[in-house]
N, C-alpha and C. Protein backbone atom coordinates (compact mmCIF):
# COMPACT_ATOMS: atom_id res chain seq x y z
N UNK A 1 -183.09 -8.05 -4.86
CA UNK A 1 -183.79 -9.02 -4.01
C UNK A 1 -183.38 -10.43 -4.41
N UNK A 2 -183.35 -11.32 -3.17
CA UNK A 2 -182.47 -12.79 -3.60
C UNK A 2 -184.02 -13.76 -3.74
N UNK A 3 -183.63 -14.95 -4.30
CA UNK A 3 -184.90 -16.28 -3.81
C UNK A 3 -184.31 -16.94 -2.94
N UNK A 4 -184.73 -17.83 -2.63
CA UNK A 4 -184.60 -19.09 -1.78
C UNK A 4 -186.10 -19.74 -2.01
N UNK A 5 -185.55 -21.63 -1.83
CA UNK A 5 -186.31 -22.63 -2.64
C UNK A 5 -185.56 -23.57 -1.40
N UNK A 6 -186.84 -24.58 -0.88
CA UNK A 6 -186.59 -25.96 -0.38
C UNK A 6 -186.44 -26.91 -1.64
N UNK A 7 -185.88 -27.58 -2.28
CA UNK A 7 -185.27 -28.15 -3.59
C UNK A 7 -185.06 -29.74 -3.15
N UNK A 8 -184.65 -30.30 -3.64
CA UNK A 8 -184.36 -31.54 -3.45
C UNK A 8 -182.78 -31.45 -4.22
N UNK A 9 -181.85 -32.43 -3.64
CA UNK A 9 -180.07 -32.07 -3.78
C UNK A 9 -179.99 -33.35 -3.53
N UNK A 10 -178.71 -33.61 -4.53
CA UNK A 10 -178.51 -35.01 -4.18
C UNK A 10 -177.12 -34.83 -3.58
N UNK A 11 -177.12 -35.84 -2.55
CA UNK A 11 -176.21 -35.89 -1.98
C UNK A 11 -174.55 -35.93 -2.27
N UNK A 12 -173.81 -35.40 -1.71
CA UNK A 12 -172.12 -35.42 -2.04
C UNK A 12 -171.47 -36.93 -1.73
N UNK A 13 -172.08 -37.69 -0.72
CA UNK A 13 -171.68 -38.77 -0.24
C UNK A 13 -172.66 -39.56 -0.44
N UNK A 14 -171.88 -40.94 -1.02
CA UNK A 14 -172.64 -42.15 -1.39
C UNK A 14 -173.57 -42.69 0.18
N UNK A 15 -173.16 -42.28 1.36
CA UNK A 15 -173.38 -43.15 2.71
C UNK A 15 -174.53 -42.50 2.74
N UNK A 16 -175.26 -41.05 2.20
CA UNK A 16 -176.26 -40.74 2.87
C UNK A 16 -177.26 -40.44 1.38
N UNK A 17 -178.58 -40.32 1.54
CA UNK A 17 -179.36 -40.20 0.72
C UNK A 17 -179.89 -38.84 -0.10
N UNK A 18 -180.57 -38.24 -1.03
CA UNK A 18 -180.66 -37.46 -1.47
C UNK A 18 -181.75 -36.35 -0.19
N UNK A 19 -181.57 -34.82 -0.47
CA UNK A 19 -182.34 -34.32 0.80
C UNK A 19 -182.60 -33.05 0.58
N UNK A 20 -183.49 -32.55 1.02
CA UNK A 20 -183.96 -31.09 0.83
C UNK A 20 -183.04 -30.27 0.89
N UNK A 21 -182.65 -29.48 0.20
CA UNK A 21 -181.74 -28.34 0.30
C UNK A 21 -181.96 -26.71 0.27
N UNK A 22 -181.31 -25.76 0.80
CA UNK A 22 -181.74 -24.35 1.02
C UNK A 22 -181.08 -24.08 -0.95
N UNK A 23 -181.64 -23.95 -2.13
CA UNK A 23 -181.44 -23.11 -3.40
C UNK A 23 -181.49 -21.87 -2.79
N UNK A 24 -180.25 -20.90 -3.08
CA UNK A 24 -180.30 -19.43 -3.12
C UNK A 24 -180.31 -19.12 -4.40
N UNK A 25 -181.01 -18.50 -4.99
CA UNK A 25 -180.52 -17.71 -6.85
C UNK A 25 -179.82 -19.41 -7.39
N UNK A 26 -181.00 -20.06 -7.56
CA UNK A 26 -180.20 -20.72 -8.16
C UNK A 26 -179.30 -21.49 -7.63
N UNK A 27 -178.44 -21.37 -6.79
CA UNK A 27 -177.51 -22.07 -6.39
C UNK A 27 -177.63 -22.49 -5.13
N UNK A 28 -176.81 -24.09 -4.82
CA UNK A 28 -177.06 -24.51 -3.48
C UNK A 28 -176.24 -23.65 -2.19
N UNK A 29 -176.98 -23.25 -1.45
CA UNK A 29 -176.12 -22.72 -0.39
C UNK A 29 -175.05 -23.07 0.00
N UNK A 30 -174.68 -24.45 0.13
CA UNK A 30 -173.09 -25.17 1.09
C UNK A 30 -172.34 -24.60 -0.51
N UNK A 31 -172.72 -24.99 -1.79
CA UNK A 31 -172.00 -25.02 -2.42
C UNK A 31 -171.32 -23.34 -2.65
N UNK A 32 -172.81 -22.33 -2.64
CA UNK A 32 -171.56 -20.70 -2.48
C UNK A 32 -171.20 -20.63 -1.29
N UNK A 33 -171.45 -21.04 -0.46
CA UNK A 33 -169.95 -21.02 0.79
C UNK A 33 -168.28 -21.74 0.68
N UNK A 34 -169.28 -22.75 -0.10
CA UNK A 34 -167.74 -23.53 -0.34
C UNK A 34 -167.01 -22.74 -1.32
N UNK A 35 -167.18 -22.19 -2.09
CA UNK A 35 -167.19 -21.24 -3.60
C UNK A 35 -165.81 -20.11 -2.84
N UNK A 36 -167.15 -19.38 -1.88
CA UNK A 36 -166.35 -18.12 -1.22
C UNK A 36 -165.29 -18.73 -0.39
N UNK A 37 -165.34 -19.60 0.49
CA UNK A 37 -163.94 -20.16 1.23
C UNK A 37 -163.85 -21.92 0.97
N UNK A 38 -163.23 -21.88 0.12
CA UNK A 38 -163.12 -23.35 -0.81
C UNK A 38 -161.58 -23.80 0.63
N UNK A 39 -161.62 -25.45 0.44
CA UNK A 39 -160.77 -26.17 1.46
C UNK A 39 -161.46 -26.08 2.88
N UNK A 40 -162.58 -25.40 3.37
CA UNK A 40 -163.26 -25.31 4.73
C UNK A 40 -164.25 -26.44 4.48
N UNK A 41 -164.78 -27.45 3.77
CA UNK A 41 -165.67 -28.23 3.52
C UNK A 41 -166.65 -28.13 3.93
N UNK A 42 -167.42 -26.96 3.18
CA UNK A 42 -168.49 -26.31 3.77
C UNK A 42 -169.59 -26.64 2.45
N UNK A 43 -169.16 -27.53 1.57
CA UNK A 43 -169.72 -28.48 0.53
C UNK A 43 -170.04 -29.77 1.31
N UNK A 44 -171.94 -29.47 0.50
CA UNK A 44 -172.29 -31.27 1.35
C UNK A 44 -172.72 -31.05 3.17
N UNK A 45 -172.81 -29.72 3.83
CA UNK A 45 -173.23 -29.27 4.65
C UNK A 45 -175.27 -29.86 4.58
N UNK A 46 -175.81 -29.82 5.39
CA UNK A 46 -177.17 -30.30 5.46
C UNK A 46 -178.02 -29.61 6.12
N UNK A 47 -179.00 -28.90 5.40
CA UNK A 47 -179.97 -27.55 6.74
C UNK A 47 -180.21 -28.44 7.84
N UNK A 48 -180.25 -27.41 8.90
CA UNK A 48 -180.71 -27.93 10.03
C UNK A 48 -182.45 -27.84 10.37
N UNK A 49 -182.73 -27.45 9.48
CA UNK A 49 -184.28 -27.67 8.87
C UNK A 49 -184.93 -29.15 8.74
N UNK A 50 -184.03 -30.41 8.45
CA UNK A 50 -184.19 -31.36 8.25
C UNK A 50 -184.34 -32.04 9.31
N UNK A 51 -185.32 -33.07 9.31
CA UNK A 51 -186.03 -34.27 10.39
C UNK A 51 -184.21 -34.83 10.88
N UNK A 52 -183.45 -34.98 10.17
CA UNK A 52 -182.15 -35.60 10.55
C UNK A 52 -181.80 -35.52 11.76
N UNK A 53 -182.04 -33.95 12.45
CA UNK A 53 -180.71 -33.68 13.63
C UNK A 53 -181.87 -34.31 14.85
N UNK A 54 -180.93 -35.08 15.46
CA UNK A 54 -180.75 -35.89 16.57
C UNK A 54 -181.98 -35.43 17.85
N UNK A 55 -181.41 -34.26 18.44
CA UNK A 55 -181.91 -33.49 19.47
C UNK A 55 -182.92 -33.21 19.20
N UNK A 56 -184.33 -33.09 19.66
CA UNK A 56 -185.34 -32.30 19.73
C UNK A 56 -185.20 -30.95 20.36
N UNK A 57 -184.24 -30.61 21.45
CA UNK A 57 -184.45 -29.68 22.07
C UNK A 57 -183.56 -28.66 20.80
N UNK A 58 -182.84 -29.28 20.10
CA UNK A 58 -182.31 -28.60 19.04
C UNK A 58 -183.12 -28.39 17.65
N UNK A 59 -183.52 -28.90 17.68
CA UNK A 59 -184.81 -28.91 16.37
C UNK A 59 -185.48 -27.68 16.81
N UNK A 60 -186.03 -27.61 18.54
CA UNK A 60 -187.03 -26.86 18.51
C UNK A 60 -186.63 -25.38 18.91
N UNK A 61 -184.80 -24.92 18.99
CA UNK A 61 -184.11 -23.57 18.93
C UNK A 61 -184.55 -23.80 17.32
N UNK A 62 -183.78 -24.19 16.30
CA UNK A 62 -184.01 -24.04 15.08
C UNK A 62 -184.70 -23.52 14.36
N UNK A 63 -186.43 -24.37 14.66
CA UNK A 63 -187.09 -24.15 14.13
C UNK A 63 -187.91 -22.25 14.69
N UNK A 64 -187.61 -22.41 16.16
CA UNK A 64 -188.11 -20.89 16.93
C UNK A 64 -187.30 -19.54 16.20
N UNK A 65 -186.30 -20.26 16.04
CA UNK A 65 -185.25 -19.22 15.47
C UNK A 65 -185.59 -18.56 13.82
N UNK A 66 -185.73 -19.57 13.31
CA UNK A 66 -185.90 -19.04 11.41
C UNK A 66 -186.52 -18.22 11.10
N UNK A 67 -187.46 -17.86 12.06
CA UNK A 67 -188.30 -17.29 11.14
C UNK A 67 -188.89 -16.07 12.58
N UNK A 68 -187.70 -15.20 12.89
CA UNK A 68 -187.61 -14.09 13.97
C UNK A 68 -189.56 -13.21 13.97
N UNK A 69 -190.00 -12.38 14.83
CA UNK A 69 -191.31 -11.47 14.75
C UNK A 69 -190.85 -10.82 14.02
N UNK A 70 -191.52 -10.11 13.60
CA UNK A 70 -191.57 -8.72 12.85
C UNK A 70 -190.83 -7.88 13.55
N UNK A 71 -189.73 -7.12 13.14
CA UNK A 71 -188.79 -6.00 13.52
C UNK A 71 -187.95 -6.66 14.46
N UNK A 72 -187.76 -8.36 14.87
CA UNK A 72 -186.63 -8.33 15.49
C UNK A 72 -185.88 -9.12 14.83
N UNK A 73 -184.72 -9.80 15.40
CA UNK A 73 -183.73 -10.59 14.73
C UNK A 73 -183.38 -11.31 15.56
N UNK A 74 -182.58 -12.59 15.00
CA UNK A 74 -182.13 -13.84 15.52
C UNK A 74 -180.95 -14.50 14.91
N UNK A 75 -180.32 -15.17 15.87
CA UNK A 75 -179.18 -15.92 14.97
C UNK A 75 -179.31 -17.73 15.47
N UNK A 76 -179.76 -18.16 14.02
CA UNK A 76 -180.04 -19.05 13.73
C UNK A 76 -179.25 -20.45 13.18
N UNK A 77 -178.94 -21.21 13.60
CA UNK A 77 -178.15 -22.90 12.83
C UNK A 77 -178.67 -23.07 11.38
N UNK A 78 -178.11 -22.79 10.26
CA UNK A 78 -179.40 -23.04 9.14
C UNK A 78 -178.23 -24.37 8.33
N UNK A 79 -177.20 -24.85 8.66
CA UNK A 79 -176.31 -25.77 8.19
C UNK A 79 -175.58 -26.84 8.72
N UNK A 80 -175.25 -28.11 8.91
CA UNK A 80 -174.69 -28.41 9.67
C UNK A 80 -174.60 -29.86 9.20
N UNK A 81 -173.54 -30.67 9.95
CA UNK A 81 -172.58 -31.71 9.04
C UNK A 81 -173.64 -32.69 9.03
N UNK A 82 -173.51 -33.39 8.01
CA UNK A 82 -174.73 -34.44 7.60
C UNK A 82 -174.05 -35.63 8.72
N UNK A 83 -173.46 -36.15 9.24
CA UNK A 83 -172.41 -37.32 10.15
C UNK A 83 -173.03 -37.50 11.15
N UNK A 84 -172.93 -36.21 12.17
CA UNK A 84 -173.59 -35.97 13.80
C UNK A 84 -174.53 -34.93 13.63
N UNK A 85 -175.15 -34.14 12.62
CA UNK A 85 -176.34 -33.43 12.55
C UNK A 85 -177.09 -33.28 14.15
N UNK A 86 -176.13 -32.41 14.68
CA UNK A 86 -176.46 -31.87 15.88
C UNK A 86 -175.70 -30.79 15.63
N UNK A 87 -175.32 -29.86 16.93
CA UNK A 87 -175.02 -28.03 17.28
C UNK A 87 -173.21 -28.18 17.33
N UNK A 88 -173.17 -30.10 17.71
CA UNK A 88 -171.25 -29.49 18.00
C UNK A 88 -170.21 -30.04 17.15
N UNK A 89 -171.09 -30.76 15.71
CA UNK A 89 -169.91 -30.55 14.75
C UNK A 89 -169.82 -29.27 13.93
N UNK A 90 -169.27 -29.25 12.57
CA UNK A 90 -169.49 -28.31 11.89
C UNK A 90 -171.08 -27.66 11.60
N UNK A 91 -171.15 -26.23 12.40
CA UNK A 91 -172.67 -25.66 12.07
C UNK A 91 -172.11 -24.25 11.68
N UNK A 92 -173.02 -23.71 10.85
CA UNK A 92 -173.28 -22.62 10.19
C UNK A 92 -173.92 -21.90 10.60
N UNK A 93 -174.55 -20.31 11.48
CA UNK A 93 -175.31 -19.93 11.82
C UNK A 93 -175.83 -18.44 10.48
N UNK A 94 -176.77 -17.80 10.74
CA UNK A 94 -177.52 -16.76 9.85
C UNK A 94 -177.84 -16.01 11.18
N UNK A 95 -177.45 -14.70 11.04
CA UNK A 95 -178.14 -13.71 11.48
C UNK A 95 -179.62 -13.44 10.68
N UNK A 96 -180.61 -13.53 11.01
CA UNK A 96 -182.02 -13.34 10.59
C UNK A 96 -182.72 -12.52 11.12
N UNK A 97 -183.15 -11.34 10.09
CA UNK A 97 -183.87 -10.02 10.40
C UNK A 97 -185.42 -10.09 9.77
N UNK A 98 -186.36 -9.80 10.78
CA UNK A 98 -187.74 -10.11 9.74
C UNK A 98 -188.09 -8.51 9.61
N UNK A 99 -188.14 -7.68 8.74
CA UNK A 99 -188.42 -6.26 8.06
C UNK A 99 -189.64 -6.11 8.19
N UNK A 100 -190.41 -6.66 8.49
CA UNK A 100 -191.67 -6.83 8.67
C UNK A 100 -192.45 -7.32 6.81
N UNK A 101 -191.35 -6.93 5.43
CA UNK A 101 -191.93 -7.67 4.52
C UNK A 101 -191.16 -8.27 3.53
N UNK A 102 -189.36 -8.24 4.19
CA UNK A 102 -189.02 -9.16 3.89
C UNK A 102 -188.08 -10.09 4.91
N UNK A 103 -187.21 -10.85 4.39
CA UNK A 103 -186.37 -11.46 5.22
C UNK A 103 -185.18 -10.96 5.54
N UNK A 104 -184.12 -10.55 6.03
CA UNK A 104 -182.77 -10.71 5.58
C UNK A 104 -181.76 -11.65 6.48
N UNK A 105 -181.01 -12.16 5.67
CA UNK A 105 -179.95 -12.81 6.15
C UNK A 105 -178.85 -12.01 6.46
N UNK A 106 -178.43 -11.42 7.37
CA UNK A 106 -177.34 -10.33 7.33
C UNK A 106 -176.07 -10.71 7.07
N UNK A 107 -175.83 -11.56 7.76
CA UNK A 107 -175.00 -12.27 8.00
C UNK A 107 -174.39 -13.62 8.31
N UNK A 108 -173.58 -14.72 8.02
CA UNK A 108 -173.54 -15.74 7.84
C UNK A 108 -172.18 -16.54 8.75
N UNK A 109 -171.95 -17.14 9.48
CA UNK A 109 -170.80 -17.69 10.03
C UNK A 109 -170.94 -19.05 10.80
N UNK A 110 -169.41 -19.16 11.21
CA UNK A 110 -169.14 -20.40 11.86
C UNK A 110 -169.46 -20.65 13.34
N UNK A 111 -170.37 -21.41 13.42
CA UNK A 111 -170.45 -20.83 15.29
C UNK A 111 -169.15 -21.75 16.04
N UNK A 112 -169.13 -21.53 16.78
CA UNK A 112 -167.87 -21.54 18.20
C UNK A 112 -168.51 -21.67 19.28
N UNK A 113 -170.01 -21.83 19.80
CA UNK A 113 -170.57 -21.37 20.92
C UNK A 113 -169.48 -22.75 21.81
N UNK A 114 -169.17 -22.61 22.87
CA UNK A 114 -168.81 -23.80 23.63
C UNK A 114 -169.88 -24.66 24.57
N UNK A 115 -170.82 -23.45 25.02
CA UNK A 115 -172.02 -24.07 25.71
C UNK A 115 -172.60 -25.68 25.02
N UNK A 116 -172.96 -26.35 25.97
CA UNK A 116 -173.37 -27.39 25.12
C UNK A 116 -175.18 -27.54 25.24
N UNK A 117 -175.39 -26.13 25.79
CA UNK A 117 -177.02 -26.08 25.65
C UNK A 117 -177.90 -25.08 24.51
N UNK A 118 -178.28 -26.35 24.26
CA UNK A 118 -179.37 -25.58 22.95
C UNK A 118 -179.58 -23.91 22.74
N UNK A 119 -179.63 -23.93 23.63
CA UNK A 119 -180.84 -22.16 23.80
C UNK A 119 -179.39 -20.93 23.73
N UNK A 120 -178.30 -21.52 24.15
CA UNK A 120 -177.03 -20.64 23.98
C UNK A 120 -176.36 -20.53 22.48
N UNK A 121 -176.63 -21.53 21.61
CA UNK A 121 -176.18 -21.48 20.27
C UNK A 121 -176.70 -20.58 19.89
N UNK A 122 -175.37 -20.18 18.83
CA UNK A 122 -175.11 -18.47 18.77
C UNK A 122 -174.56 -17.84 19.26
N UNK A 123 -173.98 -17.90 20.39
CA UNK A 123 -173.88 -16.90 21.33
C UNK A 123 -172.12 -16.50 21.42
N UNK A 124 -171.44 -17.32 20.34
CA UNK A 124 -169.73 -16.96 19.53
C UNK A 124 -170.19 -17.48 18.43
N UNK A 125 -170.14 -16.43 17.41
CA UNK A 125 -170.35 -16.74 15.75
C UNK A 125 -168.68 -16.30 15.06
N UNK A 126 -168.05 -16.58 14.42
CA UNK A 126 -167.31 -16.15 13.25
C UNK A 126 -168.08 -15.96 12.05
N UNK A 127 -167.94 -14.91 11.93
CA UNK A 127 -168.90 -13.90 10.73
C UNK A 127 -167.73 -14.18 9.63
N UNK A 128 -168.79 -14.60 8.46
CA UNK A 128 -167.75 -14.45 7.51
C UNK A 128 -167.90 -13.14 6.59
N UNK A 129 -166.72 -13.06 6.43
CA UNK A 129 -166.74 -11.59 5.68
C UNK A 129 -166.96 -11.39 3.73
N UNK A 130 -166.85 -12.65 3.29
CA UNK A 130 -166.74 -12.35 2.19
C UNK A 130 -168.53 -12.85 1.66
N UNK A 131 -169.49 -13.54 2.54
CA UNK A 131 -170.86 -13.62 2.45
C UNK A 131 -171.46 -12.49 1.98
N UNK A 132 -172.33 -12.49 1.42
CA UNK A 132 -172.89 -11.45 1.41
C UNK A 132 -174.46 -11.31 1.99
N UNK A 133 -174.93 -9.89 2.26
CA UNK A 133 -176.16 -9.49 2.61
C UNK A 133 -177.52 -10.35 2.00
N UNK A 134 -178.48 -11.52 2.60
CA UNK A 134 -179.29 -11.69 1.37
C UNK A 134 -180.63 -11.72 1.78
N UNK A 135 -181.27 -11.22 1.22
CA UNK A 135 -182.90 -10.63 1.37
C UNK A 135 -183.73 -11.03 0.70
N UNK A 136 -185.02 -11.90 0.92
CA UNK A 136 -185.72 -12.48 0.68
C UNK A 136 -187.31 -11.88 1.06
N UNK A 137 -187.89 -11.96 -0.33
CA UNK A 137 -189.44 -11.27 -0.25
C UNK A 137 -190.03 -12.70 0.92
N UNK A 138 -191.12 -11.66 1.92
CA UNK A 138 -191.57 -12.54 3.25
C UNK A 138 -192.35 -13.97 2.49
N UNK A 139 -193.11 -13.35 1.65
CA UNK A 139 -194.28 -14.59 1.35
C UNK A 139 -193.17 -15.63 0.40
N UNK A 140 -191.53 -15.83 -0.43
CA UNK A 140 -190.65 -16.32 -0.60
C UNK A 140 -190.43 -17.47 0.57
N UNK A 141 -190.15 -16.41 1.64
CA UNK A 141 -189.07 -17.34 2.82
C UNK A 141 -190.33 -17.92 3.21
N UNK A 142 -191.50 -17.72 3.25
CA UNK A 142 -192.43 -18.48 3.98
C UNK A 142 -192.98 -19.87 3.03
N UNK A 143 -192.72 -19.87 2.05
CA UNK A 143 -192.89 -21.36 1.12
C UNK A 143 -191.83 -21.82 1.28
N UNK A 144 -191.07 -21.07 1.11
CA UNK A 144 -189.54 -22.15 1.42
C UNK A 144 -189.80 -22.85 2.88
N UNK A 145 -189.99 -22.08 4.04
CA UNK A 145 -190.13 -23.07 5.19
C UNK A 145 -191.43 -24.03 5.14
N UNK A 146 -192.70 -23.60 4.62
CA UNK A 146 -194.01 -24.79 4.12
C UNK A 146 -193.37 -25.99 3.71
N UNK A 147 -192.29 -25.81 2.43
CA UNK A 147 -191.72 -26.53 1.88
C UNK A 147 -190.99 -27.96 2.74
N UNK A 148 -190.18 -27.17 3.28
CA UNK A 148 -189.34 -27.70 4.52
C UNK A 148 -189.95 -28.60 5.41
N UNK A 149 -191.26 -27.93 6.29
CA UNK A 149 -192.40 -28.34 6.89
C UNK A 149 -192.77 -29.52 6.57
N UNK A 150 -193.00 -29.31 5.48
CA UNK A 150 -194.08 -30.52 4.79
C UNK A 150 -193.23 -31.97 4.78
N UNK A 151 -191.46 -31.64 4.85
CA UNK A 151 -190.83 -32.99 4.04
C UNK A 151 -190.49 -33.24 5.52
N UNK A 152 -190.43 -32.23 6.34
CA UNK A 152 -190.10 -32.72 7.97
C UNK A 152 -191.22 -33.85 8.50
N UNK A 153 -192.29 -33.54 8.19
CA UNK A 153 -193.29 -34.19 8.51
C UNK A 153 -193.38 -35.64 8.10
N UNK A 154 -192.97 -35.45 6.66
CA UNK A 154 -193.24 -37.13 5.79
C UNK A 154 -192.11 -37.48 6.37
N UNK A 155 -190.92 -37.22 6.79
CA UNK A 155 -189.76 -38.11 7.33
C UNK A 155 -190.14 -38.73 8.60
N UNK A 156 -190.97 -37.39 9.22
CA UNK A 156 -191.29 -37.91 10.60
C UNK A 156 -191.90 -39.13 10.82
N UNK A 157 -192.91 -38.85 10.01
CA UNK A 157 -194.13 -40.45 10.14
C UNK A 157 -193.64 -41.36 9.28
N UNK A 158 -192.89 -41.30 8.58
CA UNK A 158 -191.97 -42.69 7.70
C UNK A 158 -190.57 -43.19 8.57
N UNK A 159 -190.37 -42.41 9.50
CA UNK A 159 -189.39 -42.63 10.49
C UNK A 159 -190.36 -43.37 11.77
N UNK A 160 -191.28 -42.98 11.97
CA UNK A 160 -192.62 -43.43 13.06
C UNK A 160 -193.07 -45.01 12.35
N UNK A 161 -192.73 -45.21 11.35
CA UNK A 161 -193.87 -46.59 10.62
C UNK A 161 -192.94 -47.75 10.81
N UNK A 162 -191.74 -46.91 10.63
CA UNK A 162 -190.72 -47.83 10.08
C UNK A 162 -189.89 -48.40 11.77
N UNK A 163 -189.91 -47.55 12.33
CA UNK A 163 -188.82 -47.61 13.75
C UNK A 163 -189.87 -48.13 14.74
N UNK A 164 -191.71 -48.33 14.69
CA UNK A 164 -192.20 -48.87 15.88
C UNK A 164 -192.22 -50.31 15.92
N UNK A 165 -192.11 -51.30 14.70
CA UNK A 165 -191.86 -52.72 14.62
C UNK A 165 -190.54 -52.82 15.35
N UNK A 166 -189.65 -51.98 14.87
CA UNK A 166 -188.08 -52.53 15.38
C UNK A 166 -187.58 -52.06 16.43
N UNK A 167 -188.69 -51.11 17.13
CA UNK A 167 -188.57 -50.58 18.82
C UNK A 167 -189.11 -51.96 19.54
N UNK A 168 -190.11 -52.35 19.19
CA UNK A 168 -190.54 -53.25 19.93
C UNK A 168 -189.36 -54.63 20.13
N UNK A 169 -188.99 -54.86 18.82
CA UNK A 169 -188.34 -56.33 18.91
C UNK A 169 -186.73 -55.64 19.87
N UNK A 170 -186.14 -54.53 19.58
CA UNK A 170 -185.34 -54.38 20.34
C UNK A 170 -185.88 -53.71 21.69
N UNK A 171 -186.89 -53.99 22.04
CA UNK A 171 -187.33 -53.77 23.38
C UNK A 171 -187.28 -55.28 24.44
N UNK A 172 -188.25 -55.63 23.39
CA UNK A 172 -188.17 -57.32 23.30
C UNK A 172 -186.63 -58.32 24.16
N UNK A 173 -185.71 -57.99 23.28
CA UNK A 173 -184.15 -58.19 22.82
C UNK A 173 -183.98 -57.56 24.52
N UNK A 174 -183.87 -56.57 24.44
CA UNK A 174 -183.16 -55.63 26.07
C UNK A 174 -183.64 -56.33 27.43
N UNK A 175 -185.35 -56.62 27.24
CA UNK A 175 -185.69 -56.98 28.31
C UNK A 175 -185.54 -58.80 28.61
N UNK A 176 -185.28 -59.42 27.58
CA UNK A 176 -184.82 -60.79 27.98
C UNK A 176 -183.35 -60.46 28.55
N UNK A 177 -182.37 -60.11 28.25
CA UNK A 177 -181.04 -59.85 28.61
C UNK A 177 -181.27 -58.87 30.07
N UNK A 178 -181.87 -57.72 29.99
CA UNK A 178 -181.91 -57.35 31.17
C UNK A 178 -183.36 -57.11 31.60
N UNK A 179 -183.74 -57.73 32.79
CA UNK A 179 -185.22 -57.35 33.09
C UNK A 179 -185.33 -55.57 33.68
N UNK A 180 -184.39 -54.99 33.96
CA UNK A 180 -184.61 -53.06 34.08
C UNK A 180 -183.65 -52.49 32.66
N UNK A 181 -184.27 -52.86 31.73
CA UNK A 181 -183.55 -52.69 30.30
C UNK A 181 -182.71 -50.93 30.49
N UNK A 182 -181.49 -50.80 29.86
CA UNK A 182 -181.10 -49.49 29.35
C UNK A 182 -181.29 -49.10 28.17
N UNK A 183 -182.27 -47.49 28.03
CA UNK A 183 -183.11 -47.02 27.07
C UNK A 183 -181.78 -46.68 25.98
N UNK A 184 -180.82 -46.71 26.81
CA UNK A 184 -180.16 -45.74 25.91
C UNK A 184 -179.56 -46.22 24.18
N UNK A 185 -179.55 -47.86 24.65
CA UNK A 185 -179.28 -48.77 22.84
C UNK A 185 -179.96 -48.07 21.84
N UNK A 186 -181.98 -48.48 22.43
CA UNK A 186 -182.38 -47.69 21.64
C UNK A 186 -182.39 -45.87 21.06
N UNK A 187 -181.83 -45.48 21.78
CA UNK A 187 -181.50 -43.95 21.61
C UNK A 187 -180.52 -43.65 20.76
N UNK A 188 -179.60 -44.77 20.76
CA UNK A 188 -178.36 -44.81 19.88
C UNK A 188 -178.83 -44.84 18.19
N UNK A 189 -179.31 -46.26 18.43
CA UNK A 189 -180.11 -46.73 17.21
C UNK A 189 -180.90 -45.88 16.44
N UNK A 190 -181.84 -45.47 17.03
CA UNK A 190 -182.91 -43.71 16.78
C UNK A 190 -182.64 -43.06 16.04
N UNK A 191 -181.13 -42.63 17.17
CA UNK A 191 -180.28 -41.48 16.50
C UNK A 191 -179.28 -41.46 15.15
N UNK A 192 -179.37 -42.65 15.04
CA UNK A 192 -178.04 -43.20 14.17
C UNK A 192 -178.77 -43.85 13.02
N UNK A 193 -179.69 -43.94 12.56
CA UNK A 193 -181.18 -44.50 11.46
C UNK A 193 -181.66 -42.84 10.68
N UNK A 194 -182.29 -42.32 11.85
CA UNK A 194 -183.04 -40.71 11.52
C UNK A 194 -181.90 -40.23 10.84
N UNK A 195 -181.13 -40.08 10.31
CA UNK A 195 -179.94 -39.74 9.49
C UNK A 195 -180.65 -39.83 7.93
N UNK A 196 -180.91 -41.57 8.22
CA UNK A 196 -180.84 -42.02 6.82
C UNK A 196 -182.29 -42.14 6.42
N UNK A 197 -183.42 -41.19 6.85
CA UNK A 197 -184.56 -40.83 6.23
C UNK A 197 -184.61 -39.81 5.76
N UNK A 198 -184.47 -40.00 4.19
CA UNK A 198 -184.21 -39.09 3.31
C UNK A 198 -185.46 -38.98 2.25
């Protein structure tokens, strides 16, 4: 039987901040992928568990996904590039089986999906072959996601405290320049900040 731990990891790159990480046995997940296929830069990868990724409609496959009913399975995003932390740079998917009392990860790969809609990721995985099988006692995987939960949350509302002063003044800013302002600056901005709440 394996563990898994929401951990705190410090980051590979100076540009981004320290961040929750998936610990397997001990070890960081990107780092035994990188281990098993070293030169794929699959080191410094970032769960997709994290407040970071961009999309909501992607947050909320993610989060539906992790944690499958009892006796079925799912294939899930559980990795993905800390840069554009969305579905279409480098992502990692998990086949996820719930046993009804434990977890398993069956399987682990590169997704390929081409669709560019949420609800289709998954749907072309490259399975890697040299991963192995990993199984996690239920009440395990379920602190690990509490874990997760909990730091999603404090990013959320420290991302909420911090971004409603500087929504306003760049609201402010848009509507002197244009009186039918385009939302989308701020969307940019949003998206391109929520990165760096760590």
């Amino acid at each position: 039987m394996n563990s898994i731990h929401c951990k705190l990891d410090k980051s590979d790159y100076d540009a981004y901040p320290d961040f929750m990480n998936f610990e397997v046995d001990g070890v960081w997940l990107d780092e035994m992928l990188d281990e098993l296929y070293p030169g794929q830069e699959y080191k410094g990868l970032v769960p997709t568990l994290l407040y970071w990724m961009e999309l909501e409609s992607e947050r909320k496959v993610v989060w539906e996904r992790i944690l499958p009913e009892a006796g079925q399975k799912s294939i899930c995003p559980i990795l993905m590039c800390p840069d554009d932390c969305d579905f279409f740079c480098t992502l990692l998917d998990a086949e996820i089986e719930n046993t009804g009392s434990t977890i398993k990860w069956n399987r682990i790969g590169f997704d390929k999906t081409e669709s560019y809609e949420p609800e289709n990721i998954g749907s072309t995985v490259q399975w890697f072959e040299k991963a192995p099988v990993l199984e996690f006692p239920l009440e395990n995987y379920e602190a690990m996601l509490a874990d997760f939960k909990k730091q999603f949350e404090a990013d959320k509302q420290q991302w909420e405290q911090w971004s409603k002063p500087h929504k306003e003044k760049l609201d402010n800013a848009e509507h002197r320049e244009h009186p039918n302002p385009d939302n989308s600056l701020m969307d940019k901005v949003q998206g391109f900040i929520s990165k760096f709440i760590g």
